[in-house]
Structures are given as structure tokens and as C-alpha cells.
Protein backbone atom coordinates (compact mmCIF):
# COMPACT_ATOMS: atom_id res chain seq x y z
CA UNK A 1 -22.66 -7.08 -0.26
CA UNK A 2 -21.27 -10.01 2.02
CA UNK A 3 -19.15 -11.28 -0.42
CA UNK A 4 -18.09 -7.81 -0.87
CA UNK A 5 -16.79 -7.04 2.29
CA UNK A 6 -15.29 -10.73 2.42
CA UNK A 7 -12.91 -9.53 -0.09
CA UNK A 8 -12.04 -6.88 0.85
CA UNK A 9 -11.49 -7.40 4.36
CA UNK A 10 -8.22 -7.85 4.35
CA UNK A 11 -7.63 -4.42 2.86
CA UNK A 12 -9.62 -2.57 4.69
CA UNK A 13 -7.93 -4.14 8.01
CA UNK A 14 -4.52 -2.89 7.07
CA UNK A 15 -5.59 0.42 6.10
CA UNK A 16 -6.68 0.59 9.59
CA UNK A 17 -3.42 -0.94 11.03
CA UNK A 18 -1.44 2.18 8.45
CA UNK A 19 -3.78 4.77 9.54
CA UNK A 20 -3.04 3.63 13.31
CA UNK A 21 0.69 3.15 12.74
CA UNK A 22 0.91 6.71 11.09
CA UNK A 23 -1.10 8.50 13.80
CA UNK A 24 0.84 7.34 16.83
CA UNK A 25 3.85 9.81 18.00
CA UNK A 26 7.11 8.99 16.06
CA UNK A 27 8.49 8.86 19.76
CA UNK A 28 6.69 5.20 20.35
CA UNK A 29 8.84 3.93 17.80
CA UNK A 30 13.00 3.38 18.46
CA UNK A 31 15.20 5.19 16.35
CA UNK A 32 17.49 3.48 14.11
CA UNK A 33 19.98 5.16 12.05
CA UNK A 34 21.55 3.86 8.45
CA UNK A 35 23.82 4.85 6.50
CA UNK A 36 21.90 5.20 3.47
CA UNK A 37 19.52 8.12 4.36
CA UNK A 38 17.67 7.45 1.31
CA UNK A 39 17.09 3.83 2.73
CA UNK A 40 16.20 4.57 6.16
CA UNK A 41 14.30 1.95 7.78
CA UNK A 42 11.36 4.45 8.42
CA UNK A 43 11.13 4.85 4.25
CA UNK A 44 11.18 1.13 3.67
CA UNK A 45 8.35 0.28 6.23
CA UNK A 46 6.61 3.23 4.15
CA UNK A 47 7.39 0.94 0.86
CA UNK A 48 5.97 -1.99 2.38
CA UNK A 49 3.00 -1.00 4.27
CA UNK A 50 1.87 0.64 1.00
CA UNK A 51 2.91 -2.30 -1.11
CA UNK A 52 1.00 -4.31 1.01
CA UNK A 53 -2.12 -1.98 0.53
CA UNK A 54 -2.59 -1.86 -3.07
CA UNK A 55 -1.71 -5.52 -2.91
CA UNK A 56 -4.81 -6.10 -1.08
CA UNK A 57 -7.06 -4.25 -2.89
CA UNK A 58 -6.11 -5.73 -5.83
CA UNK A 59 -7.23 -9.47 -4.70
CA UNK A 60 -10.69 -7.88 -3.68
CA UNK A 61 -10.89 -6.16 -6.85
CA UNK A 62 -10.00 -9.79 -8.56
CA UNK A 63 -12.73 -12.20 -8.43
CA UNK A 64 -14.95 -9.67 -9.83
CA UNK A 65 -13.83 -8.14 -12.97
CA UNK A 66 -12.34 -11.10 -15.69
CA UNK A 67 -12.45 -8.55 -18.47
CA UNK A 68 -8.92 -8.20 -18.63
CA UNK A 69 -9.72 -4.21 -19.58
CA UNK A 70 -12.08 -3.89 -16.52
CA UNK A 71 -9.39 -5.72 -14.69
CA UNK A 72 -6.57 -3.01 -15.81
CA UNK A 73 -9.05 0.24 -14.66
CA UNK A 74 -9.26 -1.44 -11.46
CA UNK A 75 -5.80 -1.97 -10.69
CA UNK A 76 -5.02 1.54 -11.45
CA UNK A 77 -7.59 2.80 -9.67
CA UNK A 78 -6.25 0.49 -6.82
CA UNK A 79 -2.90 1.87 -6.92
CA UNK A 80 -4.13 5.53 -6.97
CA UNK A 81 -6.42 5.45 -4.20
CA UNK A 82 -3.66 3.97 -2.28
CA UNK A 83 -1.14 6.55 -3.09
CA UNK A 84 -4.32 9.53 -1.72
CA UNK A 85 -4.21 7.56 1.19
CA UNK A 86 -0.38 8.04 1.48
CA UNK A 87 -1.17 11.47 0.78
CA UNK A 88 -3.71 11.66 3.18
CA UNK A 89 -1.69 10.04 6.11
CA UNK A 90 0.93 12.48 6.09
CA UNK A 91 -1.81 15.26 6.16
CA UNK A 92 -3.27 14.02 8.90
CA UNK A 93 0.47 13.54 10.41
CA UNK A 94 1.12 17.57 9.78
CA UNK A 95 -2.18 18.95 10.90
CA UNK A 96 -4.17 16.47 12.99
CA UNK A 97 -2.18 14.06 14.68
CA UNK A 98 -0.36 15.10 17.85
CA UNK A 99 3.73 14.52 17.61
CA UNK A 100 4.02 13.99 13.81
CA UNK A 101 5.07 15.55 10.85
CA UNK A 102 4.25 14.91 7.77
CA UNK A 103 7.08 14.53 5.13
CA UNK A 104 6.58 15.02 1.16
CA UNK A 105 10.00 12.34 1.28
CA UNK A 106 7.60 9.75 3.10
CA UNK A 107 4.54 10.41 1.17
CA UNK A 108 7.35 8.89 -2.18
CA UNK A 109 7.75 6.45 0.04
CA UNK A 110 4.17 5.69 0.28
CA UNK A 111 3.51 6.16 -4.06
CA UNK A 112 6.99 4.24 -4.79
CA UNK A 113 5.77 0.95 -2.48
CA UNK A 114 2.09 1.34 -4.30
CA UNK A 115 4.21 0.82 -7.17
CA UNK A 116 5.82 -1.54 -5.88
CA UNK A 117 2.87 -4.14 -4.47
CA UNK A 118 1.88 -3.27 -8.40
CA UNK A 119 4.77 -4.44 -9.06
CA UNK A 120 4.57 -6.94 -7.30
CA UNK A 121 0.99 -8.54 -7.99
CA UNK A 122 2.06 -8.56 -11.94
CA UNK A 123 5.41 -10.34 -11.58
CA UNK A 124 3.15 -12.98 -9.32
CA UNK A 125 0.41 -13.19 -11.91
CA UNK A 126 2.94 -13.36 -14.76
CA UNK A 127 4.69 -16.38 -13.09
CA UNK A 128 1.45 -18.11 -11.70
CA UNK A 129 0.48 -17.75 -15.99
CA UNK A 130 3.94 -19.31 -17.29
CA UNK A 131 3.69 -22.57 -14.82
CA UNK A 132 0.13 -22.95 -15.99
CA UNK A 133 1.37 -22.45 -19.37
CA UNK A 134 3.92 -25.15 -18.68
CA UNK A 135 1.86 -27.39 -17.11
């Protein structure tokens, strides 16, 4: 169980820091406007505090499973529980927390950056395999 939690630590620590971030009043935060409402500096933290997450599960899911199948279930199941905790966030935003709204635009947000730190963690494991190939 130690090892466990060592892990996954890391993970578990920034779903905190998201669960924090989401619940205080979007008033805390300054405003910044773009000219690319679709790229709105509120949607991209969304992409990258989700990347992040799924990111980080995925390295505590890593050490255990070396059945590349095993592995694969995991990683999925990695990205999905991170894109219900999206989901869950912005309930929480439209029914518990006190001067936020949840979005359905923000909750993409959150499933496009899971994607994305999935992304992400194959396009690092691809390369970190081709310069150990090379080597």
C-alpha cells in the first residue's frame, strides 16, 4: 500500500489543486480576453490541468502493469476517470460551489486535454523507445 500511494501521489495532489482551482469564484481570477473565443485562456488552462491529470495517473499506473495489454486497460481507464472528474468539476461548479457555473464548453476542455496528456505520454514513450532503439 506504501508504494501505492508513493505513486500516485503526485496525482492525487493535483486533483486536489483542480478540484480547489475549480471551486473558487471565477471572480478571484483576472479576466483576460482573446480573440479566439475558442482559445480563451480559461479553455487552455482547462486543456492543461487535465492533461496534466491523466498524465499523472498514468506514471502511477506504470511501474505496475508491464503487460503491454494490462498496460493499455489502464491507460484508458486513466483517461476516462479523468474526463468524470472534468465532468464532475463542472457539476459541482453549477450546483455546489458558490459563484460558478458550470459550462458543457469547459467540461471539452477538460476531455480534449485528457486526450491530450494521452497524447502526450505516447509521443514521450514512443521517443524515449526510438533513442533506446538507437542506442
Amino acid at each position: 500500500m506504501p508504494g501505492m500511494i508513493r505513486r500516485f501521489w503526485p496525482a492525487m495532489t493535483w486533483a486536489i489543486l483542480i478540484l480547489i482551482l475549480t471551486g473558487v469564484p471565477g471572480s478571484y481570477f483576472p479576466e483576460v480576453r482573446s480573440f479566439w473565443q475558442w482559445a480563451s485562456p480559461d479553455k487552455i488552462v482547462h486543456l492543461l490541468i487535465f492533461g496534466v491529470q491523466v498524465f499523472l495517473i498514468i506514471l502511477g499506473f506504470k511501474p505496475q502493469y508491464l503487460n503491454s495489454k494490462q498496460r493499455f486497460k489502464f491507460v484508458i481507464g486513466a483517461t476516462i476517470i479523468t474526463i468524470l472528474y472534468g465532468l464532475v468539476t463542472e457539476l459541482l461548479q453549477s450546483y455546489v460551489f458558490i459563484g460558478r457555473d458550470g459550462n458543457i464548453f469547459d467540461f471539452l476542455a477538460d476531455a480534449v486535454g485528457a486526450f491530450l496528456g494521452l497524447l502526450a505520454y505516447y509521443l514521450l514513450k514512443m521517443k524515449k523507445i526510438l533513442h533506446q532503439n538507437i542506442n
